[in-house]
C-alpha atoms as a PDB file:
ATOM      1  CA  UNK A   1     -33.822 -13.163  19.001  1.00  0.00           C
ATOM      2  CA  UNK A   2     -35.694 -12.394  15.423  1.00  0.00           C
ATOM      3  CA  UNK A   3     -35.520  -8.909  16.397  1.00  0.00           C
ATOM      4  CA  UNK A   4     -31.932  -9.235  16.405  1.00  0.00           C
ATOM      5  CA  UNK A   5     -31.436 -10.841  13.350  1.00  0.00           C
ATOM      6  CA  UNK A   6     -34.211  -8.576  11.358  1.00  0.00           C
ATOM      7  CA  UNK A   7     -31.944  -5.877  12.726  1.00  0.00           C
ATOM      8  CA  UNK A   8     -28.462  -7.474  11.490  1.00  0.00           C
ATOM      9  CA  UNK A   9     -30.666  -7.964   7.704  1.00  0.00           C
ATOM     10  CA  UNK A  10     -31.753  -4.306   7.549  1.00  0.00           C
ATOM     11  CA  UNK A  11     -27.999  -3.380   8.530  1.00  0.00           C
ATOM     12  CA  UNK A  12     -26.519  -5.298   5.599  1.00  0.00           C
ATOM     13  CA  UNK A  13     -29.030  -4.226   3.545  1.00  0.00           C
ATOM     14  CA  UNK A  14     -28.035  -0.208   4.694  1.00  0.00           C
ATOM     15  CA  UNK A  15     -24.110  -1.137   4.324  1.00  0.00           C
ATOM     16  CA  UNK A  16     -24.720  -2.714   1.224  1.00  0.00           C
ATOM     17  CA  UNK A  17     -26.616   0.191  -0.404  1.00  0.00           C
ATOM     18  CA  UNK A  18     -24.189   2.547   1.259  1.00  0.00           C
ATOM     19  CA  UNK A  19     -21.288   0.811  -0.773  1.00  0.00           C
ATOM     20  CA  UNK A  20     -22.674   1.125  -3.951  1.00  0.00           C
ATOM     21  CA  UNK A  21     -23.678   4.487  -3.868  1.00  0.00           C
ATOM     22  CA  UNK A  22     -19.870   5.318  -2.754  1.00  0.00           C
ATOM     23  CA  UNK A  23     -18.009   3.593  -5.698  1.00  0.00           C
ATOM     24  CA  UNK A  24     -18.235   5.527  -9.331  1.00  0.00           C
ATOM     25  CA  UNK A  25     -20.095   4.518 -12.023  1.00  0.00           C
ATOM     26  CA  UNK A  26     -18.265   3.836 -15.138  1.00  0.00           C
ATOM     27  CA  UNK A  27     -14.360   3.590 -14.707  1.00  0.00           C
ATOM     28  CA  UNK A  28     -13.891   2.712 -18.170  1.00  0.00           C
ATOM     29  CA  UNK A  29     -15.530   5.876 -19.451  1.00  0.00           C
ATOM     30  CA  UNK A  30     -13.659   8.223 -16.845  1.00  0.00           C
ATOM     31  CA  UNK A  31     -10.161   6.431 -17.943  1.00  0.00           C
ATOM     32  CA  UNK A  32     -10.829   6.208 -21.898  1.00  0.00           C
ATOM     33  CA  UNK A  33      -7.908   7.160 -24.168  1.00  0.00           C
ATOM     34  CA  UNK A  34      -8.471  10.211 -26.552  1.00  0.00           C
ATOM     35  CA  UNK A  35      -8.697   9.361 -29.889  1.00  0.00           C
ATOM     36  CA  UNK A  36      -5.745   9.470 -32.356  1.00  0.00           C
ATOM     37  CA  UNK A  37      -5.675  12.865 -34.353  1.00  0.00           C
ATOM     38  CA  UNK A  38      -5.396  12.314 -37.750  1.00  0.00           C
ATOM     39  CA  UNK A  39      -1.780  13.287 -39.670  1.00  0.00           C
ATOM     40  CA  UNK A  40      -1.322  16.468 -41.107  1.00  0.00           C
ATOM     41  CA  UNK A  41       0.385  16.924 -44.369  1.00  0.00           C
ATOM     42  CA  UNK A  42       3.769  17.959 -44.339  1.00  0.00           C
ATOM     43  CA  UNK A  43       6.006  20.076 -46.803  1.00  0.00           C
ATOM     44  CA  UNK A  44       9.656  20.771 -46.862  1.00  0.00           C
ATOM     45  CA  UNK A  45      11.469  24.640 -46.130  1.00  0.00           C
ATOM     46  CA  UNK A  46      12.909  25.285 -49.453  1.00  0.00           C
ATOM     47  CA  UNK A  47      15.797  27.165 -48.077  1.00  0.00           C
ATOM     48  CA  UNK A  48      16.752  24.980 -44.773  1.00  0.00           C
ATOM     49  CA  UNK A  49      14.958  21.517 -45.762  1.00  0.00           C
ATOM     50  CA  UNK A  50      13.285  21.366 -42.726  1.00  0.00           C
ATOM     51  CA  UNK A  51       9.559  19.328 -42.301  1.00  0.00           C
ATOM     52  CA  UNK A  52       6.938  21.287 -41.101  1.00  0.00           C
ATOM     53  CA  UNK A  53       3.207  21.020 -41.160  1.00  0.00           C
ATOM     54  CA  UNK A  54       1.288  22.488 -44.370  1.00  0.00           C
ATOM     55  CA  UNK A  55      -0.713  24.894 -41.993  1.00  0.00           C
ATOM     56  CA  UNK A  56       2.499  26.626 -40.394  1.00  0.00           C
ATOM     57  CA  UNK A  57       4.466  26.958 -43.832  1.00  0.00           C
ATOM     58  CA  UNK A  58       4.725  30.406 -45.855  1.00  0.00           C
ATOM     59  CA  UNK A  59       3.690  30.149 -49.244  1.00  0.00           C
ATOM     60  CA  UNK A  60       6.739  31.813 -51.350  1.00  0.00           C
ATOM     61  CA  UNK A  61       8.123  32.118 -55.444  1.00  0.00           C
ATOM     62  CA  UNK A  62       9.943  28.946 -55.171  1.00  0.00           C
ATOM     63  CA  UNK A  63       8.075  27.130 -52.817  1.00  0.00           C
ATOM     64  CA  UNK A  64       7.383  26.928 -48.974  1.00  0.00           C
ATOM     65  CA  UNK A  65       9.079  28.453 -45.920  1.00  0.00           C
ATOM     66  CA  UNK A  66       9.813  27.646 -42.187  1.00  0.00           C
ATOM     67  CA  UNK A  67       9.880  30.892 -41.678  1.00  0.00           C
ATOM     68  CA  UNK A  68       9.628  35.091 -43.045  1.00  0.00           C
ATOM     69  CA  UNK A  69      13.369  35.335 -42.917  1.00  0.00           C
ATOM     70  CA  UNK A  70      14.040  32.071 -45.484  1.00  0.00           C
ATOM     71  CA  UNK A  71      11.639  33.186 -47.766  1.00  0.00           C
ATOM     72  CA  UNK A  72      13.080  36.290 -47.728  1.00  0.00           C
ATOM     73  CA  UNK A  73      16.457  34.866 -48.443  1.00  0.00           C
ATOM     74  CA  UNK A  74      15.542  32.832 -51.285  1.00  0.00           C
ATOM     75  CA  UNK A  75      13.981  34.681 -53.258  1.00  0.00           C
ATOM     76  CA  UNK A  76      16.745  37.323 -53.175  1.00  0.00           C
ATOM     77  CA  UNK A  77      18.889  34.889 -53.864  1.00  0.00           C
ATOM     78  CA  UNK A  78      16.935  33.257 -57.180  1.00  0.00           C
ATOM     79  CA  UNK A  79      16.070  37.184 -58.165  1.00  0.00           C
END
């Protein structure tokens, strides 16, 4: 009979081991939300009005563009 039950311990002590070695480690870090980017500036097309982001603009005469063609535009219009 105490062999029985010393063999019933060393099984829950197996299955027990087992388990934790199955589940993963740190579900908060695997699941963690990126952190926020911060804003960019943004500057208004002086031909179309549109908002766009300081980095994509195109520096011009009277100001910034959306785009080659607008620039273009506006400053033979103004002269």
């Amino acid at each position: 009979m105490k062999y029985v039950l010393l063999l019933a311990v060393l099984a829950l002590i197996i299955f027990i081991i087992g388990f934790k070695r199955g589940r993963p480690r740190e579900p908060e870090a695997r699941n963690k939300p990126a952190s926020p980017q911060a804003p960019k500036a943004m500057l208004r097309c002086a031909e179309c009005g549109m908002h766009l982001p300081a980095d994509e603009s195109l520096p011009g005469k009277g100001g910034v563009f959306c785009s080659a063609g607008h620039r273009n535009s506006f400053e033979a219009r103004e002269g």
